[in-house]
N, C-alpha and C. Protein backbone atom coordinates (compact mmCIF):
# COMPACT_ATOMS: atom_id res chain seq x y z
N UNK A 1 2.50 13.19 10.91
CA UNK A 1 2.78 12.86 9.53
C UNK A 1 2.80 14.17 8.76
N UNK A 2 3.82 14.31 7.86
CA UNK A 2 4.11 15.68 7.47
C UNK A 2 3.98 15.14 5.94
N UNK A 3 3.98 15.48 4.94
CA UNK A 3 3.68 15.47 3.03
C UNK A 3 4.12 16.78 2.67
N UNK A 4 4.46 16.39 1.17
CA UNK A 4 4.87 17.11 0.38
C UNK A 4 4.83 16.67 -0.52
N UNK A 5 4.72 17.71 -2.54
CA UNK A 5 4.16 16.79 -3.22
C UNK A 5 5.96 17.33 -3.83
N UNK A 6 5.94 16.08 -5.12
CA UNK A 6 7.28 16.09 -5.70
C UNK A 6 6.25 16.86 -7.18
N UNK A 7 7.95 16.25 -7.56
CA UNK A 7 7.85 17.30 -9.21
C UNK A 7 6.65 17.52 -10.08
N UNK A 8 5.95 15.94 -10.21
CA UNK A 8 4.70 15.48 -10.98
C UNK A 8 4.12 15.63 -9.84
N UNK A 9 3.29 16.72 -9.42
CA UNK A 9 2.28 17.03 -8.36
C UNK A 9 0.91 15.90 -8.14
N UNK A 10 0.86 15.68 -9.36
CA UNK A 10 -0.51 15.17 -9.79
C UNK A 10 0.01 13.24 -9.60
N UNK A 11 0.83 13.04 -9.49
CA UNK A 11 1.50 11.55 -9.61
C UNK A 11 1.88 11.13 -8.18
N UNK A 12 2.74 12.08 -7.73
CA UNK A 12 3.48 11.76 -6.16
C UNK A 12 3.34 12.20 -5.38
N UNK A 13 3.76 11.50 -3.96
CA UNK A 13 3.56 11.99 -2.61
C UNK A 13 4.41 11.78 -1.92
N UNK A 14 4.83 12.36 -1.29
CA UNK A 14 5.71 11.71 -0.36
C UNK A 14 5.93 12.44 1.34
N UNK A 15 5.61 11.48 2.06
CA UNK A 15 5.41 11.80 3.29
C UNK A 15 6.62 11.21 4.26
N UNK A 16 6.58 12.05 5.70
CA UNK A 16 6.92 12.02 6.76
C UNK A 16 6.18 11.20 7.52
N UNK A 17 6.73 10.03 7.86
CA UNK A 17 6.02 9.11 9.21
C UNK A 17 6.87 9.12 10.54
N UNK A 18 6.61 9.79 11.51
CA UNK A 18 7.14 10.37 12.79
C UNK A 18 7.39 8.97 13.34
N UNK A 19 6.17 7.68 13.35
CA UNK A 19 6.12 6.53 14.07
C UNK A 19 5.26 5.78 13.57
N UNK A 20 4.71 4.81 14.53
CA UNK A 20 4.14 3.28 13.71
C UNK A 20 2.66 3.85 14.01
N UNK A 21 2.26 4.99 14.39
CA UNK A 21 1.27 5.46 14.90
C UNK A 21 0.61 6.22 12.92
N UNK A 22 1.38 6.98 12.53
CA UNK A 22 1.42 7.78 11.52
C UNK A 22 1.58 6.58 10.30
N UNK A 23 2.16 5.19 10.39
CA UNK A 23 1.71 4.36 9.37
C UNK A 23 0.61 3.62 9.33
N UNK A 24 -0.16 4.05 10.88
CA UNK A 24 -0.95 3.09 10.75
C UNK A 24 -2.24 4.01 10.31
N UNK A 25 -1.88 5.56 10.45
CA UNK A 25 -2.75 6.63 10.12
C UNK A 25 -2.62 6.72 8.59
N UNK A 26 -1.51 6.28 8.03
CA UNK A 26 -1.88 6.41 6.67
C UNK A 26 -2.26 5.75 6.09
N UNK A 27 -2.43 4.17 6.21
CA UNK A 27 -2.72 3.18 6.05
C UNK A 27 -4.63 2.78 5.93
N UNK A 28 -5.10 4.18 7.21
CA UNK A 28 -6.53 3.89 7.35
C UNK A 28 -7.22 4.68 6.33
N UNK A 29 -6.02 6.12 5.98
CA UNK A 29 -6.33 6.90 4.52
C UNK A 29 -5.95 6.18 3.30
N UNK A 30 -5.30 5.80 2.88
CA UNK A 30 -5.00 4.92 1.41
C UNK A 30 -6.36 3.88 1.43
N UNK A 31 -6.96 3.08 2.39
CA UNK A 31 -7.92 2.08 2.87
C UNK A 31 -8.90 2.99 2.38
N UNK A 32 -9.49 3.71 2.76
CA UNK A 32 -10.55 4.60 2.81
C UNK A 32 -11.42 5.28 1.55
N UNK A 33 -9.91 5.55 0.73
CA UNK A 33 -9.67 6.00 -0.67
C UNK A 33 -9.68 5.32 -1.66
N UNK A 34 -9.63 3.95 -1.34
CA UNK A 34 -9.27 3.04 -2.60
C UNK A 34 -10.37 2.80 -3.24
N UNK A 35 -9.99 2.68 -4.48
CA UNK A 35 -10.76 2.18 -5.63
C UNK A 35 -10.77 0.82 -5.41
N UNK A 36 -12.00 0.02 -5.67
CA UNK A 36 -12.19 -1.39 -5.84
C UNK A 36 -12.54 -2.13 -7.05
N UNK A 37 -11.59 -2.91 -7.98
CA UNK A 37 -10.66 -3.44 -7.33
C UNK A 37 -9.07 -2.76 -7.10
N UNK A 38 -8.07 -2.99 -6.23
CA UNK A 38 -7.23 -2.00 -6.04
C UNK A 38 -5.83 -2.72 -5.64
N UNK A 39 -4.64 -2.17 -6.91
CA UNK A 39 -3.43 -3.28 -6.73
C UNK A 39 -2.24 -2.31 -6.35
N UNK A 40 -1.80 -2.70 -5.00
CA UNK A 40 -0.85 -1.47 -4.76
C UNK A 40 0.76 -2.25 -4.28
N UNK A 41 1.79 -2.29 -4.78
CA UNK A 41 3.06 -2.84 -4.65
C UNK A 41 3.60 -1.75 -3.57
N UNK A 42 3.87 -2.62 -2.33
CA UNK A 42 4.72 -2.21 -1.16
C UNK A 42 6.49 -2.45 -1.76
N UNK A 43 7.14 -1.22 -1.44
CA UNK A 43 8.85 -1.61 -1.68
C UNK A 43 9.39 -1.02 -0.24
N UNK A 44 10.58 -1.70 -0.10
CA UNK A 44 11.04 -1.25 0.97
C UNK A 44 12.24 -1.92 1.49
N UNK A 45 13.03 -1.49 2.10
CA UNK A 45 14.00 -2.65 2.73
C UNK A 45 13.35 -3.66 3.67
N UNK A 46 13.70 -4.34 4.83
CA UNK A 46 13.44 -5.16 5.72
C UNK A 46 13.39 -4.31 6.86
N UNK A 47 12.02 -4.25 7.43
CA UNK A 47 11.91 -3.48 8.81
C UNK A 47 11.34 -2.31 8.54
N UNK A 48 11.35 -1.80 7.05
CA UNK A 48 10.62 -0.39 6.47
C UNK A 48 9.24 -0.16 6.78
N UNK A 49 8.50 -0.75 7.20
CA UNK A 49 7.34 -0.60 7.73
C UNK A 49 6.04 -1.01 7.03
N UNK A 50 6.16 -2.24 5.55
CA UNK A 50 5.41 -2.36 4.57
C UNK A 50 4.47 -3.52 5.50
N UNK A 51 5.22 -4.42 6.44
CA UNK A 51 4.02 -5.28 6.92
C UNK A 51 3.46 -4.40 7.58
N UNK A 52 3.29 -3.31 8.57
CA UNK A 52 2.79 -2.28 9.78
C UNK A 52 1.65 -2.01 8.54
N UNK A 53 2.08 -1.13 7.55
CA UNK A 53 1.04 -0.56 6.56
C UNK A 53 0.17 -1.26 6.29
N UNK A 54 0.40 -2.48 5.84
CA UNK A 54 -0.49 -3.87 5.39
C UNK A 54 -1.90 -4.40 6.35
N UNK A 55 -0.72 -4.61 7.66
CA UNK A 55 -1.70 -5.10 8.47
C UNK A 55 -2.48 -3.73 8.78
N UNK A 56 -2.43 -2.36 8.62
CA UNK A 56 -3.03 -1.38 9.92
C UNK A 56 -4.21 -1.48 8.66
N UNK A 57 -4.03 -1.73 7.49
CA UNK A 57 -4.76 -1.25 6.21
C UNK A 57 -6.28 -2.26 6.42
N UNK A 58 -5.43 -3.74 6.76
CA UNK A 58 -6.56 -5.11 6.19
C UNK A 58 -7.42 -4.19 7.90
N UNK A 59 -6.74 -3.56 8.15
CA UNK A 59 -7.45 -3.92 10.02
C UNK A 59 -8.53 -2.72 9.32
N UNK A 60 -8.35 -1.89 9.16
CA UNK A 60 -9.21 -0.71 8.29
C UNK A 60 -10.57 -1.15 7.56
N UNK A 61 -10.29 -2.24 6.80
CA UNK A 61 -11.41 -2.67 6.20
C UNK A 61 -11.93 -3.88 6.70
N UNK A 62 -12.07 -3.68 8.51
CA UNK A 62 -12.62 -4.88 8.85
C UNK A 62 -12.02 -6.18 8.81
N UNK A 63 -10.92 -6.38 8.67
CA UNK A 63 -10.33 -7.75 8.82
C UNK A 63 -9.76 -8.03 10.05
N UNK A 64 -11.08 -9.02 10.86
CA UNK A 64 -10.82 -9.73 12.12
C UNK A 64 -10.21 -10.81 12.45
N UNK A 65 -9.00 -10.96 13.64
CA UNK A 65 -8.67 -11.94 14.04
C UNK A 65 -7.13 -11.29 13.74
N UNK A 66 -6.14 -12.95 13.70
CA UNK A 66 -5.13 -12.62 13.23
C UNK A 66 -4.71 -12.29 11.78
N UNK A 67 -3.95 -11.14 11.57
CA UNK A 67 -3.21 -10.59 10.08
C UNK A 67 -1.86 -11.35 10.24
N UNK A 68 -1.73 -12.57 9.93
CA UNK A 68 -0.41 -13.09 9.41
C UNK A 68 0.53 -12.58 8.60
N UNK A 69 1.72 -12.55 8.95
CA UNK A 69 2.67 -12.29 7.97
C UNK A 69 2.79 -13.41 6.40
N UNK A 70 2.88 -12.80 5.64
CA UNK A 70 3.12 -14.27 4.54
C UNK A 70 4.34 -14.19 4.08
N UNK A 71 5.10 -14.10 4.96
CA UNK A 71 6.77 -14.24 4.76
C UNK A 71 6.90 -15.55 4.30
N UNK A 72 6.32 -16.68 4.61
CA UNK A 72 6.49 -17.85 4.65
C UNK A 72 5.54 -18.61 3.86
N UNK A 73 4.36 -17.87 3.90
CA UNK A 73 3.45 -18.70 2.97
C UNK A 73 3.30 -17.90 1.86
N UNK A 74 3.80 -16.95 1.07
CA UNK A 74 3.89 -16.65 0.28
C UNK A 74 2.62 -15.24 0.35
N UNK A 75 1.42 -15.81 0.03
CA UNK A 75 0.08 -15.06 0.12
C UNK A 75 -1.04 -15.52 1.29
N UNK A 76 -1.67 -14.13 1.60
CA UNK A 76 -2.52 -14.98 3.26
C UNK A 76 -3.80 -13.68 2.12
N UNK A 77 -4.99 -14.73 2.33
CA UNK A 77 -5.87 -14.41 2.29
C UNK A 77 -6.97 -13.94 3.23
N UNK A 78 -8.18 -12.76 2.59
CA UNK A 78 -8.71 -12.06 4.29
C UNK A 78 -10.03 -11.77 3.22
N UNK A 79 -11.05 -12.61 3.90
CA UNK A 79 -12.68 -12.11 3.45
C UNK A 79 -13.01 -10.61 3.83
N UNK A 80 -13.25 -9.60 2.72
CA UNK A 80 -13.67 -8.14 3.24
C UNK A 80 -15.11 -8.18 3.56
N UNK A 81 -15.60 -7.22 4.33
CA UNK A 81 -17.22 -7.33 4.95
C UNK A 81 -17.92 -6.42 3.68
N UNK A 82 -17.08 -5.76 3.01
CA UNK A 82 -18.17 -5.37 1.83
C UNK A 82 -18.17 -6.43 0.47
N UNK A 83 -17.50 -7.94 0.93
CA UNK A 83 -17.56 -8.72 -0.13
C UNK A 83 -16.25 -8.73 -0.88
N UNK A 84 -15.82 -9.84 -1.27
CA UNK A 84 -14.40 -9.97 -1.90
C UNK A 84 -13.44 -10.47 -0.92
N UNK A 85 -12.26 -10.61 -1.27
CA UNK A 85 -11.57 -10.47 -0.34
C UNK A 85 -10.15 -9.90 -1.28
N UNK A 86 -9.17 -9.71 0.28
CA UNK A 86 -7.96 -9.26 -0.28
C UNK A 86 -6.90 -10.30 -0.38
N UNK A 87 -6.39 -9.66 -0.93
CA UNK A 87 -4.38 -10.39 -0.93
C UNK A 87 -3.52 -9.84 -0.95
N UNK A 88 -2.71 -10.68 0.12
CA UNK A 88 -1.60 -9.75 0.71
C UNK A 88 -0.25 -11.06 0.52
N UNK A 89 0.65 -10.62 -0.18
CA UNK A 89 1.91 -11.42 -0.78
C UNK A 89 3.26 -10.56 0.31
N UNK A 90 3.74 -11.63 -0.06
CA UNK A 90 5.31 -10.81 0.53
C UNK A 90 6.29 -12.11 -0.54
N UNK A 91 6.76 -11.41 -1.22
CA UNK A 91 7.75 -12.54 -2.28
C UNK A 91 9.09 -12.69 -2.04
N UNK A 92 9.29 -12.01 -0.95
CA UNK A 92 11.07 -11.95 -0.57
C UNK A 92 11.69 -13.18 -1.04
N UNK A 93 10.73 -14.02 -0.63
CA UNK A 93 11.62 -15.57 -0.76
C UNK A 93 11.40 -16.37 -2.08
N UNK A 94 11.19 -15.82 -2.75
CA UNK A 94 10.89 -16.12 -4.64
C UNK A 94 11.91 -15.75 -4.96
N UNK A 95 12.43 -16.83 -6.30
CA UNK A 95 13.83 -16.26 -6.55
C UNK A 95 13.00 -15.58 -8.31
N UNK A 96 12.26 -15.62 -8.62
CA UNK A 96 12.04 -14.82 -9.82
C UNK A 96 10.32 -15.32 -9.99
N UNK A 97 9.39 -14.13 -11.21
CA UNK A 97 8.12 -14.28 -11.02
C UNK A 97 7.38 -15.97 -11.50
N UNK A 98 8.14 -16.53 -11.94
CA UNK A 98 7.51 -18.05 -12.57
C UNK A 98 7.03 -18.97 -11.28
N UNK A 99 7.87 -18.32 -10.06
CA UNK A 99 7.01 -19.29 -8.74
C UNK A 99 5.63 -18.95 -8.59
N UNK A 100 5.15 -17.88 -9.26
CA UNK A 100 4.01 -17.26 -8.85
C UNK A 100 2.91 -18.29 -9.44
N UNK A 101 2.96 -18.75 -10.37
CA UNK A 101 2.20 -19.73 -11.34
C UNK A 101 1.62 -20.76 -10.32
N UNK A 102 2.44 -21.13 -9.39
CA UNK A 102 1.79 -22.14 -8.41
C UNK A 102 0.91 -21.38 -7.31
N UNK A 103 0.60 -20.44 -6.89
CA UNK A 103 -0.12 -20.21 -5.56
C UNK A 103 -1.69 -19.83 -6.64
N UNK A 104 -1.82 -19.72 -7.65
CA UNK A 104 -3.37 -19.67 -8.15
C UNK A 104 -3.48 -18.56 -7.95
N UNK A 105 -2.98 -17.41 -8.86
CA UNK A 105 -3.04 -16.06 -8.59
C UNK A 105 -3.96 -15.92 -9.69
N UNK A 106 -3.90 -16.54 -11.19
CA UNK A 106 -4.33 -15.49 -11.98
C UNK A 106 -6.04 -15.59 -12.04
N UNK A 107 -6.42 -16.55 -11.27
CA UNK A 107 -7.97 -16.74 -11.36
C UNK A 107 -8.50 -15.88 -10.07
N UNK A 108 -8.08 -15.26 -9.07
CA UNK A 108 -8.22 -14.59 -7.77
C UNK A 108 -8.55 -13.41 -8.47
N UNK A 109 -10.30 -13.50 -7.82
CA UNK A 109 -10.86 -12.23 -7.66
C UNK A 109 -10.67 -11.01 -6.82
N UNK A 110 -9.63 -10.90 -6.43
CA UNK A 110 -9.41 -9.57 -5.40
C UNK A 110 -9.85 -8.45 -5.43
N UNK A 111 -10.23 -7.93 -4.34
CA UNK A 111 -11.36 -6.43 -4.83
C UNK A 111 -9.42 -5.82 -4.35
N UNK A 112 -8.37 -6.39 -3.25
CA UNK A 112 -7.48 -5.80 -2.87
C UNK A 112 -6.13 -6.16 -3.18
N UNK A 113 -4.89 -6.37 -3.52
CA UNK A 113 -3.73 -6.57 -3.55
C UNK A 113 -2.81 -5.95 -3.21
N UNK A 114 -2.28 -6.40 -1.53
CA UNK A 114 -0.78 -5.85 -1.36
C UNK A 114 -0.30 -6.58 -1.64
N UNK A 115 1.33 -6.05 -2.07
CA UNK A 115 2.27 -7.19 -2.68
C UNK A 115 3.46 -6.18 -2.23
N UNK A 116 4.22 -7.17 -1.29
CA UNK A 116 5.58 -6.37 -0.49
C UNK A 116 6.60 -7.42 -1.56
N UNK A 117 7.72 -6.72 -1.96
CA UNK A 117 8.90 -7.06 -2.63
C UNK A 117 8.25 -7.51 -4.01
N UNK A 118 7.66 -6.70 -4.58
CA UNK A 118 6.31 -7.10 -5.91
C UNK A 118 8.36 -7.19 -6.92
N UNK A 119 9.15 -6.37 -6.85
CA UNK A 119 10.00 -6.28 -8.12
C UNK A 119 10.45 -7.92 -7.94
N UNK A 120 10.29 -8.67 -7.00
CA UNK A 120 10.74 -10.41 -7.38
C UNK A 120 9.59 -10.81 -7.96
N UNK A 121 8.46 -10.43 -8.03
CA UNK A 121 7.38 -11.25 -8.97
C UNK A 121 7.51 -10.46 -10.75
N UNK A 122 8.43 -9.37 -10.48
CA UNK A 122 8.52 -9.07 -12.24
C UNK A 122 7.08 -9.35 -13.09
N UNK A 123 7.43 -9.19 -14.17
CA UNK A 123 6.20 -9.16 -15.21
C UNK A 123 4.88 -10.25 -14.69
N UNK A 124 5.39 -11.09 -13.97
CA UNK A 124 4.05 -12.10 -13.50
C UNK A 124 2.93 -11.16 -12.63
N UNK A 125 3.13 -10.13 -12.87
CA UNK A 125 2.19 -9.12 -11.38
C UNK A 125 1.24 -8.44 -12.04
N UNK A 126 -0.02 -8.29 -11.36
CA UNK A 126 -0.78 -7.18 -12.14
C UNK A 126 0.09 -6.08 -11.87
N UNK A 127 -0.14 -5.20 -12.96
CA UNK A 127 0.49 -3.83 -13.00
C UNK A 127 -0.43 -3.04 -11.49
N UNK A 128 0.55 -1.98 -10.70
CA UNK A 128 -0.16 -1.68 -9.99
C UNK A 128 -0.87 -0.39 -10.18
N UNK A 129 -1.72 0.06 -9.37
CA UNK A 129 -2.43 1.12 -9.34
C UNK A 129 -1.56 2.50 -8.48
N UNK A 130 -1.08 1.94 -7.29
CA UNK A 130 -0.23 2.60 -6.09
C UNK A 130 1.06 2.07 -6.27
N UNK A 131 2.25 2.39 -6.20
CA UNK A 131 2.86 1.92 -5.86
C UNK A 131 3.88 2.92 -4.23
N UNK A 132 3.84 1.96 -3.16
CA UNK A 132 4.39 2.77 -2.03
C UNK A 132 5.59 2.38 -1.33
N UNK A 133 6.83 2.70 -1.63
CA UNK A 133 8.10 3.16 -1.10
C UNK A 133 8.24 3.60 0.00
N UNK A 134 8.52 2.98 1.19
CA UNK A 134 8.69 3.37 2.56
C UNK A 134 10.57 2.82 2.78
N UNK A 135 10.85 3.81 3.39
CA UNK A 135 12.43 3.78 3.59
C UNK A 135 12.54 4.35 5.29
N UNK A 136 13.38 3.86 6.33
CA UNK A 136 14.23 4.59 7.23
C UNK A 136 14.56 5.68 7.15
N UNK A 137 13.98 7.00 7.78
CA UNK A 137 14.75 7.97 7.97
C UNK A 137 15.04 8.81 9.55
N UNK A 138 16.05 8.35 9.86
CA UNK A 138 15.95 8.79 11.10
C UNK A 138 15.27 8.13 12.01
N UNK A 139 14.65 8.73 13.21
CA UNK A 139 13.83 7.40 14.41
C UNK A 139 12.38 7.30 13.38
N UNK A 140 11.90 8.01 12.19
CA UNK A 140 10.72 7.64 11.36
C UNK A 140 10.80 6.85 10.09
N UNK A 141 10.01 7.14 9.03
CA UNK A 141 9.80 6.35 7.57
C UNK A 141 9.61 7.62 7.28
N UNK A 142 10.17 7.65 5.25
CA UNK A 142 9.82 8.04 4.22
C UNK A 142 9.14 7.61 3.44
N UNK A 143 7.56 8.18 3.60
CA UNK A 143 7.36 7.05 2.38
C UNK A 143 7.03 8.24 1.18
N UNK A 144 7.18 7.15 -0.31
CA UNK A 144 6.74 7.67 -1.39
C UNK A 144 5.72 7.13 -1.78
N UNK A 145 4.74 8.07 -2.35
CA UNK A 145 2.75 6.72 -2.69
C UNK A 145 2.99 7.56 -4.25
N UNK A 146 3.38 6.93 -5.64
CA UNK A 146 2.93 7.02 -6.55
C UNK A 146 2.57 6.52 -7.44
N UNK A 147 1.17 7.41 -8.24
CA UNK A 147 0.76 6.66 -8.82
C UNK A 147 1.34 6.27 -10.27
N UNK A 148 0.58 5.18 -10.56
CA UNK A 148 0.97 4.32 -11.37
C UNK A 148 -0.38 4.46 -12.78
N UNK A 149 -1.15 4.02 -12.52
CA UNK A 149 -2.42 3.73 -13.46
C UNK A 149 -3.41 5.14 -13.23
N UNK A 150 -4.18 5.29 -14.44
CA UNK A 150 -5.31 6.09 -14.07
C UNK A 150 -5.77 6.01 -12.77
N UNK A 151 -6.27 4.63 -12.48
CA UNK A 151 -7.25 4.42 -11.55
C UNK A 151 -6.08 5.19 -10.14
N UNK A 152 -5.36 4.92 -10.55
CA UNK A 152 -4.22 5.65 -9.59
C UNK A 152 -3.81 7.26 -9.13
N UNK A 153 -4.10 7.57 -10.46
CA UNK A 153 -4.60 9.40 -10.46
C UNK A 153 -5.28 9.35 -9.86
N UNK A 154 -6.77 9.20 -10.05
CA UNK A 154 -7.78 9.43 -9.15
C UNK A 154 -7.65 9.03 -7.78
N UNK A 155 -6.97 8.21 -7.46
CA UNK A 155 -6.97 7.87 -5.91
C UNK A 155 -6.73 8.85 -5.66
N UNK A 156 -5.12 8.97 -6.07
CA UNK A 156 -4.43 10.04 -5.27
C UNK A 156 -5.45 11.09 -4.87
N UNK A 157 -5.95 12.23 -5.87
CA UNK A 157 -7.33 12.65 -6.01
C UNK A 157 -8.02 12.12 -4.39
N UNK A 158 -8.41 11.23 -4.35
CA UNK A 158 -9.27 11.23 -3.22
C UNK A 158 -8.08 10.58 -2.08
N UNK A 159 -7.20 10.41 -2.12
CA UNK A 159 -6.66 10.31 -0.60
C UNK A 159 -6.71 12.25 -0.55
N UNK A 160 -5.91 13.20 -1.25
CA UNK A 160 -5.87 14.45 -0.37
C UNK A 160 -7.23 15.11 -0.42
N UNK A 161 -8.06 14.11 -0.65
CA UNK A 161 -9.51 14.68 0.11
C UNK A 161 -10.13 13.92 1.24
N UNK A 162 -9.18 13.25 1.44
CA UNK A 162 -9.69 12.07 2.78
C UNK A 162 -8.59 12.50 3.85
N UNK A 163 -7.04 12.88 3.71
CA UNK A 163 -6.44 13.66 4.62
C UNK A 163 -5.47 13.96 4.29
N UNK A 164 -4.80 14.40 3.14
CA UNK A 164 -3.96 15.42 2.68
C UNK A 164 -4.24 16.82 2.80
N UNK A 165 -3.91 17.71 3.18
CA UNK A 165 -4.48 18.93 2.97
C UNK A 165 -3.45 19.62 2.14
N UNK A 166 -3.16 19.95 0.77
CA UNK A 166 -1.79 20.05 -0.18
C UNK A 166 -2.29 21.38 -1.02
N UNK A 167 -1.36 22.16 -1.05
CA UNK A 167 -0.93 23.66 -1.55
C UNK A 167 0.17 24.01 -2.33
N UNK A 168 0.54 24.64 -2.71
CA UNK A 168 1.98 25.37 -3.29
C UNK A 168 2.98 25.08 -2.53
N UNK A 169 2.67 25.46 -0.70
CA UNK A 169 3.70 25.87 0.15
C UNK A 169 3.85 24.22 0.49
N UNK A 170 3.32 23.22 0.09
CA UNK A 170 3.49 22.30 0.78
C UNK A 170 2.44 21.29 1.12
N UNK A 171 2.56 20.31 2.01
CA UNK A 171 1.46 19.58 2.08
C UNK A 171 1.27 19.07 3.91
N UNK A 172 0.84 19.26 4.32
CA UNK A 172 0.69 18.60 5.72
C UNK A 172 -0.69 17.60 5.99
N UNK A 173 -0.46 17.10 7.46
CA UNK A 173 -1.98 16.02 7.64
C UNK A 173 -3.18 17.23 8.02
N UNK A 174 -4.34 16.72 7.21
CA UNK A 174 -5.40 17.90 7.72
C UNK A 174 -5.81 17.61 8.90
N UNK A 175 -6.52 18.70 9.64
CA UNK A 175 -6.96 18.25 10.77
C UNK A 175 -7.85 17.38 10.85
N UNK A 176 -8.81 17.20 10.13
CA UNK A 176 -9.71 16.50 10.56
C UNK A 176 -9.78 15.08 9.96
N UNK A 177 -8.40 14.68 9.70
CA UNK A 177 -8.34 13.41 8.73
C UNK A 177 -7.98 12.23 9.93
């Protein structure tokens, strides 16, 4: 996994994912780093690697058994072992945010929220904290992680102290991350 920061240093990231190995490595750093409670919108085409991230993430914080896709059920819920639990949406199949009103979102205590194809839930969404852009490039992914909210500065902040190692010349994975 290779990084580099863009224009707003302090806002964006954007990395090199070689393979499903390097999303699932970044996945255990964004996990690691997060602020609780923590709302991060996955974008991407189909096949971009936002369920890989999702699931390598819930697997990070202890979530045993099967990680379902919620292609179909909209949202799959996962008890965390430090208490709470997360939610993980995929809205592809929403034709705009007013379906959201039925799955009982706005009373859900989530310490976590992924939300893959969050731009079909529009204004019905908490605003996020992360937002992460993973695209095809070549046999890897591009992804982009920026932030969005304060609480989002500071992540960033502590992901490249959990395994960014980022400079002038650039940004690469540290060793010991």
């Amino acid at each position: 996994m290779t990084a580099e920061r863009n224009e707003d240093q302090d806002a964006v990231r954007s990395l090199r994912l070689d393979d499903a190995q390097d999303t699932e490595a970044l996945a255990s750093v964004l996990a690691l780093s997060a602020p609780a409670p923590a709302i991060v919108h996955l974008h991407g085409d189909l096949g971009a690697g936002k369920s890989t991230l999702a699931r390598a993430w819930l697997r990070t914080l202890g979530v045993q058994g099967a990680i379902r896709s919620p292609t179909y059920t909209l949202v799959e819920r996962y008890p965390l072992g430090g208490g709470g639990e997360a939610l993980h949406l995929d809205l592809y199949r929403i034709a705009d945010g007013g379906e959201l009103e039925f799955l009982g979102l706005d009373d859900a205590p989530a310490m976590l929220w992924l939300i893959e194809w969050p731009e079909r839930g529009g204004d019905a969404l908490p605003r996020p904290d992360l937002s992460v852009s993973l695209s095809i490039e070549g046999n890897g992914r591009r992804c982009v992680v920026n932030a969005v909210s304060p609480c989002g500065h500071d992540w960033l902040s502590r992901l490249d102290r959990h395994g960014l190692d980022c400079d002038v010349g650039g940004c690469h994975q540290a060793a010991d991350a």
